[in-house]
C-alpha atoms as a PDB file:
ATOM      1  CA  UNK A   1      31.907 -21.411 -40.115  1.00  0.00           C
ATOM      2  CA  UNK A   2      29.450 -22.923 -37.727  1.00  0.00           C
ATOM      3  CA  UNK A   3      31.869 -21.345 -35.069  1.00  0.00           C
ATOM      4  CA  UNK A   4      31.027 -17.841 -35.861  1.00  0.00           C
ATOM      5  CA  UNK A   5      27.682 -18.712 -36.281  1.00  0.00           C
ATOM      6  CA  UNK A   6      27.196 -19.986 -32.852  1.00  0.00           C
ATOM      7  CA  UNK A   7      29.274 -16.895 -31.652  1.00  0.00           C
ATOM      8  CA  UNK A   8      26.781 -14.484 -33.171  1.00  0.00           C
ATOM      9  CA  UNK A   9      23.891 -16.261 -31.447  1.00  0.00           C
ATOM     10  CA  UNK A  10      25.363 -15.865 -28.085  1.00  0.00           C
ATOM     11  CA  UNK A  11      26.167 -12.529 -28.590  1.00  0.00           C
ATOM     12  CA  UNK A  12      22.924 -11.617 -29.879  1.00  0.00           C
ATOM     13  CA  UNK A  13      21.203 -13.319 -26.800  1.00  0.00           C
ATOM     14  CA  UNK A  14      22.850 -11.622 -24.433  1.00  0.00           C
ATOM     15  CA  UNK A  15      22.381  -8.723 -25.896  1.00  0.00           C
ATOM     16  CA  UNK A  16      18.560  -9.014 -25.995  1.00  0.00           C
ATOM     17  CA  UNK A  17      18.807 -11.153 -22.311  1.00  0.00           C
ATOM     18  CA  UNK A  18      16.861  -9.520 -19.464  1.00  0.00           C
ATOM     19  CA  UNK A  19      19.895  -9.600 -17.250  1.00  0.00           C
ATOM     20  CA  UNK A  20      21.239  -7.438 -19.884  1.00  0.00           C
ATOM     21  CA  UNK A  21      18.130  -5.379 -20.111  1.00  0.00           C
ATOM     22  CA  UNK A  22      17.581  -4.555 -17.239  1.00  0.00           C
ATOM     23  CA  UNK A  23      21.101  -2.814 -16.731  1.00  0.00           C
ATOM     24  CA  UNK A  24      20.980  -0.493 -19.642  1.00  0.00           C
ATOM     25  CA  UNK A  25      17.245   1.177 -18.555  1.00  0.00           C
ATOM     26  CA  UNK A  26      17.487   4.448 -16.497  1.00  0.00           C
ATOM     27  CA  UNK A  27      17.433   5.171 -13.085  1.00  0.00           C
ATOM     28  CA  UNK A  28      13.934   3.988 -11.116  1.00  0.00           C
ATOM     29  CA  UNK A  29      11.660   7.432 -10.469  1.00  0.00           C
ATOM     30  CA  UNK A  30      11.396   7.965  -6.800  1.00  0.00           C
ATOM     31  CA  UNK A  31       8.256   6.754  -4.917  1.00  0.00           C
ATOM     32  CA  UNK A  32       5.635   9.478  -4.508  1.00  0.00           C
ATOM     33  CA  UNK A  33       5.317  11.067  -1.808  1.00  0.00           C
ATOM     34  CA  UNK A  34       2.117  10.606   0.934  1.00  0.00           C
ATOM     35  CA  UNK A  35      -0.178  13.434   0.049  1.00  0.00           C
ATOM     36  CA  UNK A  36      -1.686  15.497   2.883  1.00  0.00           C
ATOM     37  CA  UNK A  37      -5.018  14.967   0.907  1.00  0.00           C
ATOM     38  CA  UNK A  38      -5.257  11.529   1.748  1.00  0.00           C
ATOM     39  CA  UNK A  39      -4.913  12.667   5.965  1.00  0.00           C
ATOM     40  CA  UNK A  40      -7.667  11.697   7.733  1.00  0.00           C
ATOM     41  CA  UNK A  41      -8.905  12.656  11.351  1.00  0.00           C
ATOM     42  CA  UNK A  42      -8.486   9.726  13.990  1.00  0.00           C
ATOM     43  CA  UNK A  43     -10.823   9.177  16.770  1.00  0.00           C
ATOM     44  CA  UNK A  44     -11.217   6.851  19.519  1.00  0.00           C
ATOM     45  CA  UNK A  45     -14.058   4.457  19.960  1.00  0.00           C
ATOM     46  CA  UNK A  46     -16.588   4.993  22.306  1.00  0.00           C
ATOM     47  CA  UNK A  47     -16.705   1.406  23.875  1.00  0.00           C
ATOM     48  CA  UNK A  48     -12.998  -0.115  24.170  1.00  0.00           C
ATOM     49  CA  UNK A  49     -10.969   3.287  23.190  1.00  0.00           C
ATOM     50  CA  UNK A  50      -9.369   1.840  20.529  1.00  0.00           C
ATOM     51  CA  UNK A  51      -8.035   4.416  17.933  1.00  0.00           C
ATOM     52  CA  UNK A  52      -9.142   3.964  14.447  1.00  0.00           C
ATOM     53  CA  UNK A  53      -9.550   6.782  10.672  1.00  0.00           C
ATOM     54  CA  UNK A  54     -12.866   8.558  11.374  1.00  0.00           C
ATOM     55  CA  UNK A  55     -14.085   7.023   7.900  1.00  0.00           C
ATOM     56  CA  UNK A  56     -13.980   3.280   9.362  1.00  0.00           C
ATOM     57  CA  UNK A  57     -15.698   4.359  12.566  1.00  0.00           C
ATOM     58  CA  UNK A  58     -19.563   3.744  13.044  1.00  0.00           C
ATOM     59  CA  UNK A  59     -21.605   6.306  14.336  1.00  0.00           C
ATOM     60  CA  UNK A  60     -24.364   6.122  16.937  1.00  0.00           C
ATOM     61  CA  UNK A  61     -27.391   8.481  16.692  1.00  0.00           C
ATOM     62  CA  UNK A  62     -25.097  10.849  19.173  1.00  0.00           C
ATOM     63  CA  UNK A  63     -22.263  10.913  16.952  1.00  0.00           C
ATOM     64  CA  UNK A  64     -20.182   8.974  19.520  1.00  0.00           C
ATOM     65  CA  UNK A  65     -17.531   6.790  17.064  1.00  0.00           C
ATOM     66  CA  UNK A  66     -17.611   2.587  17.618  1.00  0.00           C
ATOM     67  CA  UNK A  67     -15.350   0.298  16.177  1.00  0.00           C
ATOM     68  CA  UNK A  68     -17.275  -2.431  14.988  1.00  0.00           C
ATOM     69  CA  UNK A  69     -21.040  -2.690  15.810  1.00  0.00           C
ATOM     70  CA  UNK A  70     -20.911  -5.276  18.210  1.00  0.00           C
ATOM     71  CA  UNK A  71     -19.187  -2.033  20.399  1.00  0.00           C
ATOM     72  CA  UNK A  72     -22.066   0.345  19.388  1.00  0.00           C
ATOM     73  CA  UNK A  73     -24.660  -2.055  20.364  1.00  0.00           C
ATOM     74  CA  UNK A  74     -23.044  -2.254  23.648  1.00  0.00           C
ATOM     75  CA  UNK A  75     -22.720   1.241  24.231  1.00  0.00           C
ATOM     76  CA  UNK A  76     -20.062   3.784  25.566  1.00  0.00           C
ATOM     77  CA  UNK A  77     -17.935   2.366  28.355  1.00  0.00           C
ATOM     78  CA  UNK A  78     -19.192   2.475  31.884  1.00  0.00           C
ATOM     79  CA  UNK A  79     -16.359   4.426  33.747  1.00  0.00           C
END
């Protein structure tokens, strides 16, 4: 009798085990997709030409972008 017993707690623990579990759920959704929303314009700063989003860059008061502020103190690059 303790047999069976036993029995039916193995079975019922594999059936509720996560290795289990984890086979019997559906197939994963795909990953979205990147939206075009999210695009943003690049530009290239003013100082060292790095390339960086045009959110991140700083702004001098000509509108030329910087990439940090150490660059925008030190002005646009002296060809």
């Amino acid at each position: 009798m303790l047999k069976y017993l036993l029995l039916a707690v193995v079975i019922i623990w594999l059936f509720y085990s996560p290795a289990l579990r984890g086979k019997r759920q559906g197939p994963t959704p795909p990953p979205p997709k990147p939206s075009q929303d999210r695009a943003e314009n690049m530009v290239q700063c003013a100082h060292c030409g790095v390339h960086l989003p045009e959110g991140e860059a700083l702004k001098d008061g000509h509108g030329q972008p910087y990439c940090s502020t150490a660059h925008r103190q030190a002005g646009p690059r002296q060809a």
